[in-house]
N, C-alpha and C. Protein backbone atom coordinates (compact mmCIF):
# COMPACT_ATOMS: atom_id res chain seq x y z
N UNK A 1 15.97 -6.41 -3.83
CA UNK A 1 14.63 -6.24 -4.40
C UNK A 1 14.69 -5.12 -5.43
N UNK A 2 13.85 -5.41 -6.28
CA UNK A 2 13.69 -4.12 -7.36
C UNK A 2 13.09 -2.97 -6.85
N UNK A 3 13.81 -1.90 -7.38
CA UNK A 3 13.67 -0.64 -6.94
C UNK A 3 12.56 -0.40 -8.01
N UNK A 4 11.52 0.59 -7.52
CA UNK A 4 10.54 0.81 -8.67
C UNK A 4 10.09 2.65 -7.66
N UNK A 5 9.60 3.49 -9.02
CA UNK A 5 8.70 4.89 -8.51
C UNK A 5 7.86 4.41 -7.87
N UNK A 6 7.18 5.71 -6.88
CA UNK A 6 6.22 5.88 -6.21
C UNK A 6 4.98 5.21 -7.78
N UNK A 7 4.78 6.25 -8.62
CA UNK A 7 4.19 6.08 -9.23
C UNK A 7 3.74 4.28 -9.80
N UNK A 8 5.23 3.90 -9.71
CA UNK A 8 5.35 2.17 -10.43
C UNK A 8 4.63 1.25 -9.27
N UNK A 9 4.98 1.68 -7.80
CA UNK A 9 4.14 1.38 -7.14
C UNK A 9 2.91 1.08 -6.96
N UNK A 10 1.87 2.38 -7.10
CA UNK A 10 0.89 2.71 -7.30
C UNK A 10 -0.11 1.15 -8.75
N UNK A 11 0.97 1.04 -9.55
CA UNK A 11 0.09 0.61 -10.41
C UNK A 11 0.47 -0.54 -10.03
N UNK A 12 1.55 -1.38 -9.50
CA UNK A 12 1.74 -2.76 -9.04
C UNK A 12 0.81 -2.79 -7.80
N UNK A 13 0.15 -2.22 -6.92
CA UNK A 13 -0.62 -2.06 -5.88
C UNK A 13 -1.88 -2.38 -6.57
N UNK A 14 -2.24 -1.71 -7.42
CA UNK A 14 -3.54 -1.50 -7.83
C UNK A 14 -3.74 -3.13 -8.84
N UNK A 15 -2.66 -3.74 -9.65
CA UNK A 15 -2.89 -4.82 -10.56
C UNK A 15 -2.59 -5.91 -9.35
N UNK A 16 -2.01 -5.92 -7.99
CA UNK A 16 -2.05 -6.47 -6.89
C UNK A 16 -3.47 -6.99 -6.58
N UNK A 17 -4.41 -5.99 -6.62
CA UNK A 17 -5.74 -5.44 -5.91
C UNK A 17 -6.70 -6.64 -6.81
N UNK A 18 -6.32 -6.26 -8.41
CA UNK A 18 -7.54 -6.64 -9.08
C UNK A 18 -7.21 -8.21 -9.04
N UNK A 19 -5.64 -8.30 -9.04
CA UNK A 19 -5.08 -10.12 -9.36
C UNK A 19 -5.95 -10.68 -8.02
N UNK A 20 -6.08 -10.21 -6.94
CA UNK A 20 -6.91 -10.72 -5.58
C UNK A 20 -8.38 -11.25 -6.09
N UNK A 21 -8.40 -9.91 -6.00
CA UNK A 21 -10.24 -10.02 -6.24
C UNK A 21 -10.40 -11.06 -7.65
N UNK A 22 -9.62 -11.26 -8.72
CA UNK A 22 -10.27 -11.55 -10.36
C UNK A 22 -9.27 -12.35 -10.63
N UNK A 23 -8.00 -12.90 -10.22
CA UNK A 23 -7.23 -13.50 -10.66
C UNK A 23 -6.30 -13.24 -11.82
N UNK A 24 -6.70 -12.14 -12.20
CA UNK A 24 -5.41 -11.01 -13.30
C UNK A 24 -6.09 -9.77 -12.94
N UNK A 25 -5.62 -9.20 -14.10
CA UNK A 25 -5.83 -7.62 -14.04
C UNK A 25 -5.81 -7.43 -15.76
N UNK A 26 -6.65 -6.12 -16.05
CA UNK A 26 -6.81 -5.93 -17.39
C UNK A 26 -6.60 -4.83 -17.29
N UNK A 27 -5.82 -4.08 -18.61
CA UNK A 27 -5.34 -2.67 -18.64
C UNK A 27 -5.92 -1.56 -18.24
N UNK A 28 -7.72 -2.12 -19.28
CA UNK A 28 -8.39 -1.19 -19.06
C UNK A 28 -9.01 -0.83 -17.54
N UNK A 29 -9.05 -1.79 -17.26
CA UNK A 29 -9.52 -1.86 -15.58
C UNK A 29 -8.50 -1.18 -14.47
N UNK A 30 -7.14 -1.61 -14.68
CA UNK A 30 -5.97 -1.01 -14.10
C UNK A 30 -6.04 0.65 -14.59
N UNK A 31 -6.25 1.31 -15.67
CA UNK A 31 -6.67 2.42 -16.35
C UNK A 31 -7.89 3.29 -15.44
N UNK A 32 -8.89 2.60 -15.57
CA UNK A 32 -10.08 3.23 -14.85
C UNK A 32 -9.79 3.52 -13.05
N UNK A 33 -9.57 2.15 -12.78
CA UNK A 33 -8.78 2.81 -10.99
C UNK A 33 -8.20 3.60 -11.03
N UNK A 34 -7.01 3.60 -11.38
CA UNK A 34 -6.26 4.62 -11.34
C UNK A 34 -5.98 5.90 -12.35
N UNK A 35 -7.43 6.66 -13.15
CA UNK A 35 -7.64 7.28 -13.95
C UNK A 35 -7.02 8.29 -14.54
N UNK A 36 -6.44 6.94 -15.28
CA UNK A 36 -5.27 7.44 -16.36
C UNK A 36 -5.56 6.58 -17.48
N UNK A 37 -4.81 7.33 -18.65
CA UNK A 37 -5.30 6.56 -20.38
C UNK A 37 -4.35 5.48 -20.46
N UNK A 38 -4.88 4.75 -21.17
CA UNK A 38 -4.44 3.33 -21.65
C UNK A 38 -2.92 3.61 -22.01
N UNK A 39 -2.78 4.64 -22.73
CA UNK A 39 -1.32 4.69 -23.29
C UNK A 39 -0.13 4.83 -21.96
N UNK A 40 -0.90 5.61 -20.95
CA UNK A 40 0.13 5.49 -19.95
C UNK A 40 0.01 4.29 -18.96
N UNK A 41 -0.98 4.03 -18.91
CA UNK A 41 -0.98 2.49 -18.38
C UNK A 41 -0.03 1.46 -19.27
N UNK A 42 0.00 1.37 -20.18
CA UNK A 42 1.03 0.55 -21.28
C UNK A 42 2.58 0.80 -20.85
N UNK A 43 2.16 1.92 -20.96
CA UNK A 43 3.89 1.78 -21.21
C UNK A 43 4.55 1.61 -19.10
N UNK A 44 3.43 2.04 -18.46
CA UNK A 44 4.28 1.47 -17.16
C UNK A 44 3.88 0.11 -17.01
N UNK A 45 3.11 -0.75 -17.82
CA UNK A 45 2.98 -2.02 -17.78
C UNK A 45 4.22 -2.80 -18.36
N UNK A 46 4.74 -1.88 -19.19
CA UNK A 46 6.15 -2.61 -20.21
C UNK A 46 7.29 -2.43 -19.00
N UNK A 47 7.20 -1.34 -18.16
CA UNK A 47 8.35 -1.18 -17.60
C UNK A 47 8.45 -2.08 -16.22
N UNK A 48 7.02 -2.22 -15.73
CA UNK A 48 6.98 -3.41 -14.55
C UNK A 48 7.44 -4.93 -15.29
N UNK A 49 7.12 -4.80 -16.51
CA UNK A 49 7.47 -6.26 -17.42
C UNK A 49 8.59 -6.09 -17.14
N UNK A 50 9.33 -5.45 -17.84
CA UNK A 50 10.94 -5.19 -17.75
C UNK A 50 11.53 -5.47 -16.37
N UNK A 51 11.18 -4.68 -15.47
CA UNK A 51 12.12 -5.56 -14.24
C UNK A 51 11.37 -6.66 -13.71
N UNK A 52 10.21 -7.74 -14.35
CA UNK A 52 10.04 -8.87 -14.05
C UNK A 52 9.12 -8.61 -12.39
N UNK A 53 8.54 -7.91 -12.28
CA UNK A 53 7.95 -8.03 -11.83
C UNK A 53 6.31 -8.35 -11.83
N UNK A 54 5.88 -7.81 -13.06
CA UNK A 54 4.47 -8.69 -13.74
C UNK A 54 4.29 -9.53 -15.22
N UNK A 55 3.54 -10.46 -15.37
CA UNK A 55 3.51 -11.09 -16.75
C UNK A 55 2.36 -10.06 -17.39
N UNK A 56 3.07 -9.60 -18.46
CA UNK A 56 2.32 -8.71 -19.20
C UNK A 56 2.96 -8.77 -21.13
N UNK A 57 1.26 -8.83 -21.92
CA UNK A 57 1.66 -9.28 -22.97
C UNK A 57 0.30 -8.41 -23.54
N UNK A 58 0.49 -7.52 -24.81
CA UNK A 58 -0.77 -6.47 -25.10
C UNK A 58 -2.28 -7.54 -24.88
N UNK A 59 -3.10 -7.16 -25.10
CA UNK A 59 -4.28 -7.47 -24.86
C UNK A 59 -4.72 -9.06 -23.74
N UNK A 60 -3.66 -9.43 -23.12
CA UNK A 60 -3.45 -10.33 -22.40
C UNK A 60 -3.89 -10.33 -21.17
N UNK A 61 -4.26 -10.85 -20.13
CA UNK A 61 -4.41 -11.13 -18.75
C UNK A 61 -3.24 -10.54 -18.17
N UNK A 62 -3.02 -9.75 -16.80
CA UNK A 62 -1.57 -9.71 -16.39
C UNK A 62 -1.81 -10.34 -15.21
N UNK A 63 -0.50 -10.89 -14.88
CA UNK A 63 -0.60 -11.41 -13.34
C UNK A 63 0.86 -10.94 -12.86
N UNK A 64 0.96 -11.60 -11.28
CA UNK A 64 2.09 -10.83 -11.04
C UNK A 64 3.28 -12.22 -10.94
N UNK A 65 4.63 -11.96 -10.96
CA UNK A 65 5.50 -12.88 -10.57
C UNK A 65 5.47 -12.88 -9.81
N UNK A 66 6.45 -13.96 -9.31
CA UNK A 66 6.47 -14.34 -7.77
C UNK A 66 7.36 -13.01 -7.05
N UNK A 67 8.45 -12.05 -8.16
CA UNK A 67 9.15 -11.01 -7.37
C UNK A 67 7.91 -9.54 -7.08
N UNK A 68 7.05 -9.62 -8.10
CA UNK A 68 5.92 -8.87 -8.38
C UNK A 68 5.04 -9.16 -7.00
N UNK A 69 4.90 -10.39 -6.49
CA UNK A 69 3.64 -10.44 -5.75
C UNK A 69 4.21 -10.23 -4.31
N UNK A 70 5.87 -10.47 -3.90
CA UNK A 70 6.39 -9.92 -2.93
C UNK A 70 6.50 -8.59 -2.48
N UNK A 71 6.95 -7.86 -3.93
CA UNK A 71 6.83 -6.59 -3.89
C UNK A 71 5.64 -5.94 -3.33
N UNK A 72 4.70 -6.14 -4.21
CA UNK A 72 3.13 -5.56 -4.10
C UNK A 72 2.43 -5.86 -2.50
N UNK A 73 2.89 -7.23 -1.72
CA UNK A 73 2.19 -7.18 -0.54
C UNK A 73 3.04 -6.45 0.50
N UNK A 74 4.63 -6.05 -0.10
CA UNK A 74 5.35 -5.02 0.89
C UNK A 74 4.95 -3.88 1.15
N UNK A 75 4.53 -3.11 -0.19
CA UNK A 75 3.49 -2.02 -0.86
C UNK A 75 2.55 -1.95 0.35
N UNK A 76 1.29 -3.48 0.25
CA UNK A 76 0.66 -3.14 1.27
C UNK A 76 0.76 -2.96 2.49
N UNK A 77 1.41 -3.38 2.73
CA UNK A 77 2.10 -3.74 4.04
C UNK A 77 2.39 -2.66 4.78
N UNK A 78 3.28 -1.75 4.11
CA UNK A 78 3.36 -0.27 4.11
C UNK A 78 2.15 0.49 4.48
N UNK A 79 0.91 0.15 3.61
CA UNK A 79 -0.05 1.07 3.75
C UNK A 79 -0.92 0.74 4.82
N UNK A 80 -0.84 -0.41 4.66
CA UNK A 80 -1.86 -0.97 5.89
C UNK A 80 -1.53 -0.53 7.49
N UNK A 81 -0.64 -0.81 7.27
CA UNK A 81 0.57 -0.39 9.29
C UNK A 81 0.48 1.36 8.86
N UNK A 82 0.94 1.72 8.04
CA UNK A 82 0.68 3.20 8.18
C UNK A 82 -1.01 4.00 8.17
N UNK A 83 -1.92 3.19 7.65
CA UNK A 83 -2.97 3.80 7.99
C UNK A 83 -3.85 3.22 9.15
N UNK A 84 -3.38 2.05 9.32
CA UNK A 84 -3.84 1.74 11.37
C UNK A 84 -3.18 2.80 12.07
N UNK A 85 -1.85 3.24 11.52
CA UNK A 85 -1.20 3.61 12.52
C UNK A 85 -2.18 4.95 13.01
N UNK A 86 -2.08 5.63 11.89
CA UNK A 86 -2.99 7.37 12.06
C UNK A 86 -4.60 7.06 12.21
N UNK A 87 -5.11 6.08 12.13
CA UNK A 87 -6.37 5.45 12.49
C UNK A 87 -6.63 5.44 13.83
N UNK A 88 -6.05 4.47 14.57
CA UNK A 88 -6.22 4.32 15.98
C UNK A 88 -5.20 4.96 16.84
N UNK A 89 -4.04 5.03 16.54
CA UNK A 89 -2.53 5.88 17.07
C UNK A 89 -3.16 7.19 17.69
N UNK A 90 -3.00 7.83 16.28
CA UNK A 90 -3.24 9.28 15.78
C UNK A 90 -4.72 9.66 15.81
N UNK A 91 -5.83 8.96 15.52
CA UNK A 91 -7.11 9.24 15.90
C UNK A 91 -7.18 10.24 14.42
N UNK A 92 -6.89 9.79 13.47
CA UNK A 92 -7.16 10.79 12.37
C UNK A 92 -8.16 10.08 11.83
N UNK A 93 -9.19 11.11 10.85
CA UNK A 93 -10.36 10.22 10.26
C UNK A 93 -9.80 9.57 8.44
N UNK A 94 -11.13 9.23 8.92
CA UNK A 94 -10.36 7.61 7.77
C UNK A 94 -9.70 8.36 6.26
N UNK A 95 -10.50 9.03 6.15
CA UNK A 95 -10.08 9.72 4.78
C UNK A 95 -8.64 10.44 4.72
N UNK A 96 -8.23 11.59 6.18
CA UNK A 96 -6.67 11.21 6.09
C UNK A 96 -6.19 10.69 6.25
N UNK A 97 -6.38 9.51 7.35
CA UNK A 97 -5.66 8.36 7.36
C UNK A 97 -5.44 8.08 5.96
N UNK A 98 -6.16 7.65 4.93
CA UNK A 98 -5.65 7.16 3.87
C UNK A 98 -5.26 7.71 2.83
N UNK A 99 -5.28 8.76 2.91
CA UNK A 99 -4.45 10.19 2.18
C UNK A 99 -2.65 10.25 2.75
N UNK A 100 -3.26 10.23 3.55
CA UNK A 100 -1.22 10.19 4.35
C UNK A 100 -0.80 9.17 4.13
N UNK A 101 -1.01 7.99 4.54
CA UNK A 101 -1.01 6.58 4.24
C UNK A 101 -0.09 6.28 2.73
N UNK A 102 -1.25 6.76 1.16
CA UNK A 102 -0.61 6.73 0.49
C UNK A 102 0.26 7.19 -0.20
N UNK A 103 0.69 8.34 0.84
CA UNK A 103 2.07 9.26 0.15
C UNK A 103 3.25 8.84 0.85
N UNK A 104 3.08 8.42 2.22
CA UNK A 104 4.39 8.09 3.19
C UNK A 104 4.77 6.56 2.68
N UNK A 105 3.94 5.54 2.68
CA UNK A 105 4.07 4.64 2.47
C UNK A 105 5.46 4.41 1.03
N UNK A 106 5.37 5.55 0.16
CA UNK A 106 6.36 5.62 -1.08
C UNK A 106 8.01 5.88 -0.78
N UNK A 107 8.06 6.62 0.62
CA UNK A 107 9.34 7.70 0.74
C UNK A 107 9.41 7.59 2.16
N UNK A 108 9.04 6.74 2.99
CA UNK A 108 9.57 6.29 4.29
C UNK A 108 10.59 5.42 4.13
N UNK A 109 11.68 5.65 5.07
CA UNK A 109 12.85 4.13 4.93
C UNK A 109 12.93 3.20 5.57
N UNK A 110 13.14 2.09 5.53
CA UNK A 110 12.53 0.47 5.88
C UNK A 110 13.03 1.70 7.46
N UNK A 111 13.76 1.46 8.26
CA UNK A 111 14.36 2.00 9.44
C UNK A 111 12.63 2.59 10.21
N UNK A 112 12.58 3.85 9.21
CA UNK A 112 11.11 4.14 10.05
C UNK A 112 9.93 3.48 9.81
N UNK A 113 9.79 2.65 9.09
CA UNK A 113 8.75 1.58 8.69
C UNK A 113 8.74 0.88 9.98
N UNK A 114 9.93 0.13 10.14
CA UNK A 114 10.04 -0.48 10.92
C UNK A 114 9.89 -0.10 12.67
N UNK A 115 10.49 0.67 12.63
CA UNK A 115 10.15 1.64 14.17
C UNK A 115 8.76 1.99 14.43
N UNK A 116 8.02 2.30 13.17
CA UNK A 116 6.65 2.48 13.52
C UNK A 116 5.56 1.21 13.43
N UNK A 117 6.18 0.55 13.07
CA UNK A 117 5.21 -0.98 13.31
C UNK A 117 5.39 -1.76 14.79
N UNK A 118 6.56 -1.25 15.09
CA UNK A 118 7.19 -1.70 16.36
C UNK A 118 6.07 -0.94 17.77
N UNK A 119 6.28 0.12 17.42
CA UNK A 119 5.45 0.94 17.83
C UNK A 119 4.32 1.28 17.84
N UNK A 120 3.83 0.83 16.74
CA UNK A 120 1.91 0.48 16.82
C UNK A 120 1.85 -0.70 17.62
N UNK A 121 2.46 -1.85 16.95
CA UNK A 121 2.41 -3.02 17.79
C UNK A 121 2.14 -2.79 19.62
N UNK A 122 3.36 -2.48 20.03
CA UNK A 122 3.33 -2.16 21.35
C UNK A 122 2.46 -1.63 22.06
N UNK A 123 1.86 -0.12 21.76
CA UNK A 123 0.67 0.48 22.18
C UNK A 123 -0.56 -0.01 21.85
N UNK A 124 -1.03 -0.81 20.81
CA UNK A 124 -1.99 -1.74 20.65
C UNK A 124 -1.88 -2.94 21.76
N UNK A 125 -1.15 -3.52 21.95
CA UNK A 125 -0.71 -4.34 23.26
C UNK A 125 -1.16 -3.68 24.67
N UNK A 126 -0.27 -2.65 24.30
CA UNK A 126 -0.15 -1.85 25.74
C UNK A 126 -1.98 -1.45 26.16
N UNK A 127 -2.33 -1.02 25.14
CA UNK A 127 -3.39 -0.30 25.20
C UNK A 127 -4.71 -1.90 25.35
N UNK A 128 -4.70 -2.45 25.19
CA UNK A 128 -5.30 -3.68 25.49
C UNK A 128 -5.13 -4.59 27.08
N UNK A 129 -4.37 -3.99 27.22
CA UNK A 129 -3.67 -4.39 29.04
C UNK A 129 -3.84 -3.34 29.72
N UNK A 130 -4.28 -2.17 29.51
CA UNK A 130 -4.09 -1.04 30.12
C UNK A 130 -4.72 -0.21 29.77
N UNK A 131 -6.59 -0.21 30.01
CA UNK A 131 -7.65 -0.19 29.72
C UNK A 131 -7.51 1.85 29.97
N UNK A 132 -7.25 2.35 31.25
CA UNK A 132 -7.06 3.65 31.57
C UNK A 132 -6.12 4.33 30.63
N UNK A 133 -5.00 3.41 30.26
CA UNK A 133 -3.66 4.18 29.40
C UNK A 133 -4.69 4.75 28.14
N UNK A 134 -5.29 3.98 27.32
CA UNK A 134 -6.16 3.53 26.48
C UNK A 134 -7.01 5.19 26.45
N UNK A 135 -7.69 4.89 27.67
CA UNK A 135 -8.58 6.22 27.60
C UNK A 135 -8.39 7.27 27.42
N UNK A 136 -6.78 7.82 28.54
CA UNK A 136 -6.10 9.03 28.37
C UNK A 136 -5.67 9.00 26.68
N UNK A 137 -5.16 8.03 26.22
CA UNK A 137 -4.29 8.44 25.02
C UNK A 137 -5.75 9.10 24.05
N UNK A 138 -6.97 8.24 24.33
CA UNK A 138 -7.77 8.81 23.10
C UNK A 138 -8.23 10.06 23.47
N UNK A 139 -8.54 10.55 24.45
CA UNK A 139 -9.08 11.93 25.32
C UNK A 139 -7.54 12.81 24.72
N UNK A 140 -7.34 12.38 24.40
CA UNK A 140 -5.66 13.47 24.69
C UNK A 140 -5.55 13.96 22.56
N UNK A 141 -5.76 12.80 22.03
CA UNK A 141 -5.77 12.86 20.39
C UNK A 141 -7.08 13.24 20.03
N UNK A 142 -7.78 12.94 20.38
CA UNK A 142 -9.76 13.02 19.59
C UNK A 142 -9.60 14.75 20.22
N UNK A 143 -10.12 14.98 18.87
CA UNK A 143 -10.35 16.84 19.31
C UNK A 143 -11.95 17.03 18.65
């Protein structure tokens, strides 16, 4: 898979977001989310072009490729399991949850990605079968 920055991330996440909701994404729109000027939106739009991960052409619609749209739901994927995790896990409120969320999600390695999905999984299980486990764990995190 293509290696891309935290930052390159960020904007394949976000032209991810709008291709959902609108069926492309427009610079300026990709610009305003993530509030930054057009010129730097461009030129990381040329560089996601470049490793083929989005169709991007100046004043054009962008959408994502098919390596683009794998990428981007790994992205989420990342964020999503990491901010359930500190959500219900961790009992953190939503706003760090999704503050932590989107910094770990960049610089975690598949290894602990993986260990911790394993691991939400389970105690979400566990904690659904085991109504008392459930209680202690939240009495023990909620401060």
């Amino acid at each position: 898979m293509t290696e891309i920055t935290p930052n390159q991330e960020n904007y394949l996440k976000t032209i991810y977001l709008e291709v959902e909701e609108k069926g492309y994404a427009k610079m300026s729109d990709v610009a305003a989310l993530l509030s930054v000027r057009k010129s730097s939106v461009n030129a990381a739009l040329n560089i996601l072009a470049d490793k083929k991960l989005i169709n991007y052409t100046p004043y054009a619609k962008i959408t994502l490729t098919e390596i683009g749209l794998k990428k981007a739901r790994e992205i989420i994927k990342r964020f999503e399991t990491m901010n359930n995790f500190f959500l219900h896990i961790l009992k953190l409120s939503r706003e760090e949850a999704i503050a932590n969320s989107c910094k770990i999600e960049h610089v975690m390695s598949e290894a602990l990605f993986d260990r911790i999905s394993e691991f939400y999984e389970f105690t979400e299980e566990f904690c659904k079968q085991n109504p008392d486990y459930k209680k202690q764990l939240d009495s023990l995190l909620v401060k």
